[in-house]
PDB file of N, CA and C in Angstrom:
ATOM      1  N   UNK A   1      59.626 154.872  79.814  1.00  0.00           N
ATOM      2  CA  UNK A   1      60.665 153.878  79.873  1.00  0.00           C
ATOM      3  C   UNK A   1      61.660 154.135  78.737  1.00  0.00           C
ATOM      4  N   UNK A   2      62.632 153.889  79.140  1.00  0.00           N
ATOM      5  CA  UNK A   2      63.797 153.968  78.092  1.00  0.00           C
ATOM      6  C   UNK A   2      63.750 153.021  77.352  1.00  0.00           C
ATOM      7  N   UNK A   3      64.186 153.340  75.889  1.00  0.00           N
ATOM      8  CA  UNK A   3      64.152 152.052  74.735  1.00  0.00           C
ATOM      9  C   UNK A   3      65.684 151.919  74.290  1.00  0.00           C
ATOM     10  N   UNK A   4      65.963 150.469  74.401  1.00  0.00           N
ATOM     11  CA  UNK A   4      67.443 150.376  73.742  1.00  0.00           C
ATOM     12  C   UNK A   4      67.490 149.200  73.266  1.00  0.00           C
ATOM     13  N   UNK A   5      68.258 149.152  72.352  1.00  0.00           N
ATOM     14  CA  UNK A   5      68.927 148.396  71.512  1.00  0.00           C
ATOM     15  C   UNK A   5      69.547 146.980  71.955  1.00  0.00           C
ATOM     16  N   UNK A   6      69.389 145.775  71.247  1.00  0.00           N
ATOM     17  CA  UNK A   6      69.749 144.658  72.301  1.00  0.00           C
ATOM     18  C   UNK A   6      71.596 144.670  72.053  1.00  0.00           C
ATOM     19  N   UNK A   7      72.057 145.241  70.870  1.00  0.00           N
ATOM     20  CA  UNK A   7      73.329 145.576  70.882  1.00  0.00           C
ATOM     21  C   UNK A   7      74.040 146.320  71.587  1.00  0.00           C
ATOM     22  N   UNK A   8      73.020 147.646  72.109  1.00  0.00           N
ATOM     23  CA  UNK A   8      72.997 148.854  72.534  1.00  0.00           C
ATOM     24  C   UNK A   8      73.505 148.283  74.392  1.00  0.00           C
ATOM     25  N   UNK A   9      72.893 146.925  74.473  1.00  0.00           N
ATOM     26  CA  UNK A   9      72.233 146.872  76.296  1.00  0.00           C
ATOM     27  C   UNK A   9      74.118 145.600  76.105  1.00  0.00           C
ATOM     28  N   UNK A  10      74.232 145.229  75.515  1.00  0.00           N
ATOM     29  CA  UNK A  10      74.885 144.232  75.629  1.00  0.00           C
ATOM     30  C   UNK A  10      76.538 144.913  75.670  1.00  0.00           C
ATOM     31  N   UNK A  11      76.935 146.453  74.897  1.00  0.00           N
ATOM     32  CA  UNK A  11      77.896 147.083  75.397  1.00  0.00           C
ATOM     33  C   UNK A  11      77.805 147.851  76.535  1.00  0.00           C
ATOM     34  N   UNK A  12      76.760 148.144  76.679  1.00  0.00           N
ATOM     35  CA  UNK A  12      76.463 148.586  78.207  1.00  0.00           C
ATOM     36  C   UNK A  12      76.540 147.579  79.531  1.00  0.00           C
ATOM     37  N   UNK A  13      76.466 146.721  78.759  1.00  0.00           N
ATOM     38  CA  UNK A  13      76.760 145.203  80.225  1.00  0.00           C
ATOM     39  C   UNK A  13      77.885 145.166  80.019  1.00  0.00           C
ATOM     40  N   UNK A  14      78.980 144.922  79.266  1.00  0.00           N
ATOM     41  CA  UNK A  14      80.249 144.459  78.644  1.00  0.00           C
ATOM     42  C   UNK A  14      80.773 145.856  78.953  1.00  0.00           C
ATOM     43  N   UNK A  15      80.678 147.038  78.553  1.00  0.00           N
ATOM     44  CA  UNK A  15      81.416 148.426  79.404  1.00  0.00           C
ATOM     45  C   UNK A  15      81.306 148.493  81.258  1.00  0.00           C
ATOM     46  N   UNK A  16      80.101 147.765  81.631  1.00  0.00           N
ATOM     47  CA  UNK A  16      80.100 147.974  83.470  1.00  0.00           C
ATOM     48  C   UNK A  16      80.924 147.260  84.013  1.00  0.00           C
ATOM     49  N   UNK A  17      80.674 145.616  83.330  1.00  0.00           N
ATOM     50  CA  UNK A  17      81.329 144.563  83.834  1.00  0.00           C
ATOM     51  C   UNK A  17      82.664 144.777  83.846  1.00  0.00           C
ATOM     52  N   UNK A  18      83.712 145.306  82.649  1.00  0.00           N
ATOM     53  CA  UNK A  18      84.846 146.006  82.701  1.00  0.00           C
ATOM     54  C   UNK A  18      85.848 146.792  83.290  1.00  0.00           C
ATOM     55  N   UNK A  19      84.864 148.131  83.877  1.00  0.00           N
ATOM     56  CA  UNK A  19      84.574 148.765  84.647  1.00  0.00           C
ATOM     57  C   UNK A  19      84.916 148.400  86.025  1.00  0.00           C
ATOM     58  N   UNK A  20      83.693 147.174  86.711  1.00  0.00           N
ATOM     59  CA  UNK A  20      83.693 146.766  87.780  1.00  0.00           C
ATOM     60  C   UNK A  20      85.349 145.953  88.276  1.00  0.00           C
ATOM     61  N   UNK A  21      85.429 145.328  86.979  1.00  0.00           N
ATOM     62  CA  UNK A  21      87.175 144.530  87.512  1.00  0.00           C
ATOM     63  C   UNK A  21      88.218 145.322  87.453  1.00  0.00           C
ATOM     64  N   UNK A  22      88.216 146.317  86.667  1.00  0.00           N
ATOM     65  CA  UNK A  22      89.346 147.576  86.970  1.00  0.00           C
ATOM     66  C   UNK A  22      89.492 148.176  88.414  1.00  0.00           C
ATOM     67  N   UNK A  23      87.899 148.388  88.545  1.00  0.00           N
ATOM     68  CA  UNK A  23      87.927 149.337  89.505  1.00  0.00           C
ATOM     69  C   UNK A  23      88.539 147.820  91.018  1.00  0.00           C
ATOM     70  N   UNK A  24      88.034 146.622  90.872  1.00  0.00           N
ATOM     71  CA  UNK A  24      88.397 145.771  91.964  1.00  0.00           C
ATOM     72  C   UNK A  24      89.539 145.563  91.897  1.00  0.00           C
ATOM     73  N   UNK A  25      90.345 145.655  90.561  1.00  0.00           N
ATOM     74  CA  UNK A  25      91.554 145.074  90.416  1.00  0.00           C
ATOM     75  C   UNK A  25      92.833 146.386  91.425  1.00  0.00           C
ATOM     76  N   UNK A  26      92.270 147.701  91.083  1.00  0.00           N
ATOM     77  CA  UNK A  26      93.350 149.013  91.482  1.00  0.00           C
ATOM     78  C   UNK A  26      92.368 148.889  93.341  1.00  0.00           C
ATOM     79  N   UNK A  27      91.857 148.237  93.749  1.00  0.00           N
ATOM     80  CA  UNK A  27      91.691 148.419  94.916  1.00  0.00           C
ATOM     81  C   UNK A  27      91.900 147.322  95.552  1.00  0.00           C
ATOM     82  N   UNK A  28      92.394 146.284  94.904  1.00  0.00           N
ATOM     83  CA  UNK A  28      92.636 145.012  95.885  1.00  0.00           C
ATOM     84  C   UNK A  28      94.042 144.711  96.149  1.00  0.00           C
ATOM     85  N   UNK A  29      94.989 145.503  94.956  1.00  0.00           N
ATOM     86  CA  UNK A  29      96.227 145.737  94.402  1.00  0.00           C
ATOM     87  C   UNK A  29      96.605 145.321  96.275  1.00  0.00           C
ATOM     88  N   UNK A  30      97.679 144.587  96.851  1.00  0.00           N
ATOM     89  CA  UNK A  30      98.469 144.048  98.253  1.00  0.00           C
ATOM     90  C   UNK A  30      99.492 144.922  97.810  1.00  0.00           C
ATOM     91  N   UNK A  31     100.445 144.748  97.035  1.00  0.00           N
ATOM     92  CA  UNK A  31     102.048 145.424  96.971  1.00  0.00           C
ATOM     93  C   UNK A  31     101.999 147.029  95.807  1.00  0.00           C
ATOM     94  N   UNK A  32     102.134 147.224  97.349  1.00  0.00           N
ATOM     95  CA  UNK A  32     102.093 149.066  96.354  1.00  0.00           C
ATOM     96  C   UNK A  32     103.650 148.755  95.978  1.00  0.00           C
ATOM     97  N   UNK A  33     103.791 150.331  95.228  1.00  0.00           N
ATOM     98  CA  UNK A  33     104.990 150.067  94.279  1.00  0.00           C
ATOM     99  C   UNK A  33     105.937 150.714  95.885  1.00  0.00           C
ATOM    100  N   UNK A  34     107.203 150.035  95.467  1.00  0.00           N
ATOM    101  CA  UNK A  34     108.121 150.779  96.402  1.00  0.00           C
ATOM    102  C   UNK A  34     109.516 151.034  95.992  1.00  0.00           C
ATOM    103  N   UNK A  35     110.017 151.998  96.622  1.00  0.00           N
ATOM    104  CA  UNK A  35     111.380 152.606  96.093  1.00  0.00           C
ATOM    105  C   UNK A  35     112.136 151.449  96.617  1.00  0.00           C
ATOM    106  N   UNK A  36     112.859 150.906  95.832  1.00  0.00           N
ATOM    107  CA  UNK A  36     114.380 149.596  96.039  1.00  0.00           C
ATOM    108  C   UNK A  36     115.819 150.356  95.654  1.00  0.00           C
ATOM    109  N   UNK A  37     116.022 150.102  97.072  1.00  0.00           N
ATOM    110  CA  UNK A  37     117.488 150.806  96.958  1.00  0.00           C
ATOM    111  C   UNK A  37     118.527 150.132  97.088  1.00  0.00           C
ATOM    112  N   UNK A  38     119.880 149.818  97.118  1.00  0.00           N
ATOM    113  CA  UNK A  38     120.919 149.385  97.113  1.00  0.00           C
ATOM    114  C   UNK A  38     121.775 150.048  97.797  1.00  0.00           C
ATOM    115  N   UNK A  39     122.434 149.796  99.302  1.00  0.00           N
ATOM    116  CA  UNK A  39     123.473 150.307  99.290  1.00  0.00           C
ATOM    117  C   UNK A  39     124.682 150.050  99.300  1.00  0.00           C
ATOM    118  N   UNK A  40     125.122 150.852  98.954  1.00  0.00           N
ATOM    119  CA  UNK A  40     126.506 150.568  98.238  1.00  0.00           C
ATOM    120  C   UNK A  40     127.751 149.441  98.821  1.00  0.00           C
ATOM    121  N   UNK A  41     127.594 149.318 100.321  1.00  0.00           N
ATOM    122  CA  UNK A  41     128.052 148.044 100.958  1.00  0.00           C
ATOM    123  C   UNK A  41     127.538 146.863 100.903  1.00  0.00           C
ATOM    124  N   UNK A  42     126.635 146.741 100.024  1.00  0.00           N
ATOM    125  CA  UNK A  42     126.264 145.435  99.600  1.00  0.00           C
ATOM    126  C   UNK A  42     127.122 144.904  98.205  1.00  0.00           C
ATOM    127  N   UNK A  43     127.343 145.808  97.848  1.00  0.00           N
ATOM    128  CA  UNK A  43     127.948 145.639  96.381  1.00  0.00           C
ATOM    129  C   UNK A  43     129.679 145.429  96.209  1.00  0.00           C
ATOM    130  N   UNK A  44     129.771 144.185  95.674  1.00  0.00           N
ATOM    131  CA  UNK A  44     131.209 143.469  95.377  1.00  0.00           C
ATOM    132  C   UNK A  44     131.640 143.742  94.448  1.00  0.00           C
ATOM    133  N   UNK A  45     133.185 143.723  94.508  1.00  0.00           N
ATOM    134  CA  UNK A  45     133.587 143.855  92.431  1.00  0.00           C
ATOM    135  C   UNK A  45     135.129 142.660  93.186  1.00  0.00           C
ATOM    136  N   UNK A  46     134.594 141.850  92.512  1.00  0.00           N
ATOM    137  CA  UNK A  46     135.565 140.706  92.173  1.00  0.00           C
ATOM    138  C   UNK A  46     136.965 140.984  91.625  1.00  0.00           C
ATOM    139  N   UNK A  47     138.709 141.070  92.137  1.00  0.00           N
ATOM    140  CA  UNK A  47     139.331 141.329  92.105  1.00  0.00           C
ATOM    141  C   UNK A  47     140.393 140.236  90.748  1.00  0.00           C
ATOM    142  N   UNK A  48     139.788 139.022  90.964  1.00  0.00           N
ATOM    143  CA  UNK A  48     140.404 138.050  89.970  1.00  0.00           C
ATOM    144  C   UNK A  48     139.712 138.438  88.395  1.00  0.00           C
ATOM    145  N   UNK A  49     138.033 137.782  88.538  1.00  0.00           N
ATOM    146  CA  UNK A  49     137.745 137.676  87.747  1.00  0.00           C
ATOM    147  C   UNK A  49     136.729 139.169  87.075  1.00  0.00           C
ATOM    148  N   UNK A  50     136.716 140.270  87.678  1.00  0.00           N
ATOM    149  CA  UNK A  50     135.964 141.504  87.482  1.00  0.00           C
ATOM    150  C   UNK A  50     134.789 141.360  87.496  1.00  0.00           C
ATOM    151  N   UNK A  51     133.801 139.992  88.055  1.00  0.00           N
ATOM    152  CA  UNK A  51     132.984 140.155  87.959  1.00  0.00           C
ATOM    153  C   UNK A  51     131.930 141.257  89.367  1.00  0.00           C
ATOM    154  N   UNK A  52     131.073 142.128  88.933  1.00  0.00           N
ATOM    155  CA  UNK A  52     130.307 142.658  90.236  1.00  0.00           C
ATOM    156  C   UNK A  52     129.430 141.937  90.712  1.00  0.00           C
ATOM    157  N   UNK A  53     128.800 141.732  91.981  1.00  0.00           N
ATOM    158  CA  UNK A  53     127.981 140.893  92.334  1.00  0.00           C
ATOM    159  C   UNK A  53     127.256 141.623  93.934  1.00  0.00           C
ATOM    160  N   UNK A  54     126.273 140.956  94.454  1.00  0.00           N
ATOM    161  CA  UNK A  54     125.070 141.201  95.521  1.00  0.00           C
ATOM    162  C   UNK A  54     125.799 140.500  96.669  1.00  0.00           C
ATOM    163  N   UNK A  55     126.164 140.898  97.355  1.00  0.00           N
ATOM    164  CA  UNK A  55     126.087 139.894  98.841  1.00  0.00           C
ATOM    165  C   UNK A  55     125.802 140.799 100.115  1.00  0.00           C
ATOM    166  N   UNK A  56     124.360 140.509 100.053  1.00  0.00           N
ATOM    167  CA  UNK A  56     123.875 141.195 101.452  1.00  0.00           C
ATOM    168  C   UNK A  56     124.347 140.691 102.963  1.00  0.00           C
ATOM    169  N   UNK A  57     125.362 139.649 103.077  1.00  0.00           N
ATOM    170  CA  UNK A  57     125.545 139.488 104.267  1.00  0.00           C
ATOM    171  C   UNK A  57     126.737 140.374 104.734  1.00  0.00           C
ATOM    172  N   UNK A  58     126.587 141.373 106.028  1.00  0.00           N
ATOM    173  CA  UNK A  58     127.358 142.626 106.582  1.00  0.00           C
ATOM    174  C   UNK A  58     128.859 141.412 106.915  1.00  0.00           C
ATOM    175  N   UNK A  59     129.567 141.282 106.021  1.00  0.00           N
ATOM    176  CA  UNK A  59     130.818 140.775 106.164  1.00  0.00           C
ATOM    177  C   UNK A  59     131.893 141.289 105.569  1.00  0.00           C
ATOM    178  N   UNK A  60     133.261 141.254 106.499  1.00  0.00           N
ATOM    179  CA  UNK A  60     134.312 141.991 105.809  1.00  0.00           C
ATOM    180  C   UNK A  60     135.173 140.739 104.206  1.00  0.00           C
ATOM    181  N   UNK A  61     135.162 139.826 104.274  1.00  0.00           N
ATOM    182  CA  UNK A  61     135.174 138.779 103.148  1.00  0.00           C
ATOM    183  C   UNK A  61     133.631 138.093 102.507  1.00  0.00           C
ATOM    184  N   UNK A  62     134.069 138.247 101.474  1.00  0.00           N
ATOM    185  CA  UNK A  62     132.578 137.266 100.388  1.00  0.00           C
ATOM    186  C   UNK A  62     133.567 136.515  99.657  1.00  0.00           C
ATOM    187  N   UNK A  63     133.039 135.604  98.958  1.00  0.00           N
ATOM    188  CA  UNK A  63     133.127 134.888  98.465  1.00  0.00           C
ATOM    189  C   UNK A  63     132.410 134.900  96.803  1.00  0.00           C
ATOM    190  N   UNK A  64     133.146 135.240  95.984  1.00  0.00           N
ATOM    191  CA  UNK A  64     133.134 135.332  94.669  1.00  0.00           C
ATOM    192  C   UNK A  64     131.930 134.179  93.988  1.00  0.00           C
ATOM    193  N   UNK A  65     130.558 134.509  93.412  1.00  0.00           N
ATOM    194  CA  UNK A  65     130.271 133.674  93.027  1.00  0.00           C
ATOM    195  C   UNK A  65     130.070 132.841  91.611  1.00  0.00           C
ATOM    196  N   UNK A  66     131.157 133.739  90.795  1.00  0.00           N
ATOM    197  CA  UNK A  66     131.782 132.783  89.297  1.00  0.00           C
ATOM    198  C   UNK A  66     133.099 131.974  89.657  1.00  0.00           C
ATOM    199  N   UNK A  67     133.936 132.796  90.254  1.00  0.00           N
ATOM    200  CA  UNK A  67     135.045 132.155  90.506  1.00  0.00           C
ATOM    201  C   UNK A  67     135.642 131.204  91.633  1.00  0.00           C
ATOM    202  N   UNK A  68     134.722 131.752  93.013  1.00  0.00           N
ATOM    203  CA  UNK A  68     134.710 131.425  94.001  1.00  0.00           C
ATOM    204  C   UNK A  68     136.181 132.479  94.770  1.00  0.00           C
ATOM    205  N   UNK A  69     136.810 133.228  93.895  1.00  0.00           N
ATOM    206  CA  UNK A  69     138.261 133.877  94.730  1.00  0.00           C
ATOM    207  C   UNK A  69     137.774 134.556  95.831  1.00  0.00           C
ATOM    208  N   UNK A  70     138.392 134.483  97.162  1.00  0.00           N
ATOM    209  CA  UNK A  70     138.035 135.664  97.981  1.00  0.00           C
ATOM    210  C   UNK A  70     138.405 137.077  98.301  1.00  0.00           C
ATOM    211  N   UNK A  71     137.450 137.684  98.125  1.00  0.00           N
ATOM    212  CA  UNK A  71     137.551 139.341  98.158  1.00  0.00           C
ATOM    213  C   UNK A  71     137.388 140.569  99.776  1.00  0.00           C
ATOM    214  N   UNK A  72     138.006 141.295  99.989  1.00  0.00           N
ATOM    215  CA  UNK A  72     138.064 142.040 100.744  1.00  0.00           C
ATOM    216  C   UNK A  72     137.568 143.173 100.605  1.00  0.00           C
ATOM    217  N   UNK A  73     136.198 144.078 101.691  1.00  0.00           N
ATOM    218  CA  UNK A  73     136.285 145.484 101.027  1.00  0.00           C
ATOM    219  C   UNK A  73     136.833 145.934 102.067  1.00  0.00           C
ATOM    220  N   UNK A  74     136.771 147.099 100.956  1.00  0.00           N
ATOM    221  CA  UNK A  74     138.184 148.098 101.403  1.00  0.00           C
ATOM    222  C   UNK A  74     137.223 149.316 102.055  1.00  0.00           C
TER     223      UNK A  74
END
């Protein structure tokens, strides 16, 4: 029989247990990483106030959202 140490048995419980939630944590992981892209027709540049901004809706006018001015792309 093997002889060990009660310090010896207690990092050996405390190294498995460790162990065990790593290993559950990288296998339960739902959202793998993913490439986020932008394209470039989503993206506004505000003609009054210069600000750039997001507007994913496929429209030829947005609507500025510091200033509220309306913008056209070109």
């Amino acid at each position: 029989m093997i002889s060990i140490d009660f310090s010896q048995a207690i990092a050996l419980y405390i190294f498995i247990f460790i162990d065990a939630i790593l290993i559950f944590w990288i296998f339960s992981r739902k959202q793998k990483d993913k490439d986020l892209t932008l394209d470039a027709k989503f993206i506004w540049f505000c003609s009054v106030c210069t600000y750039t901004y997001i507007n994913t809706r496929e429209e030829a006018i947005s609507t500025c959202p510091r200033c509220g001015n309306y913008n056209k792309k070109n």
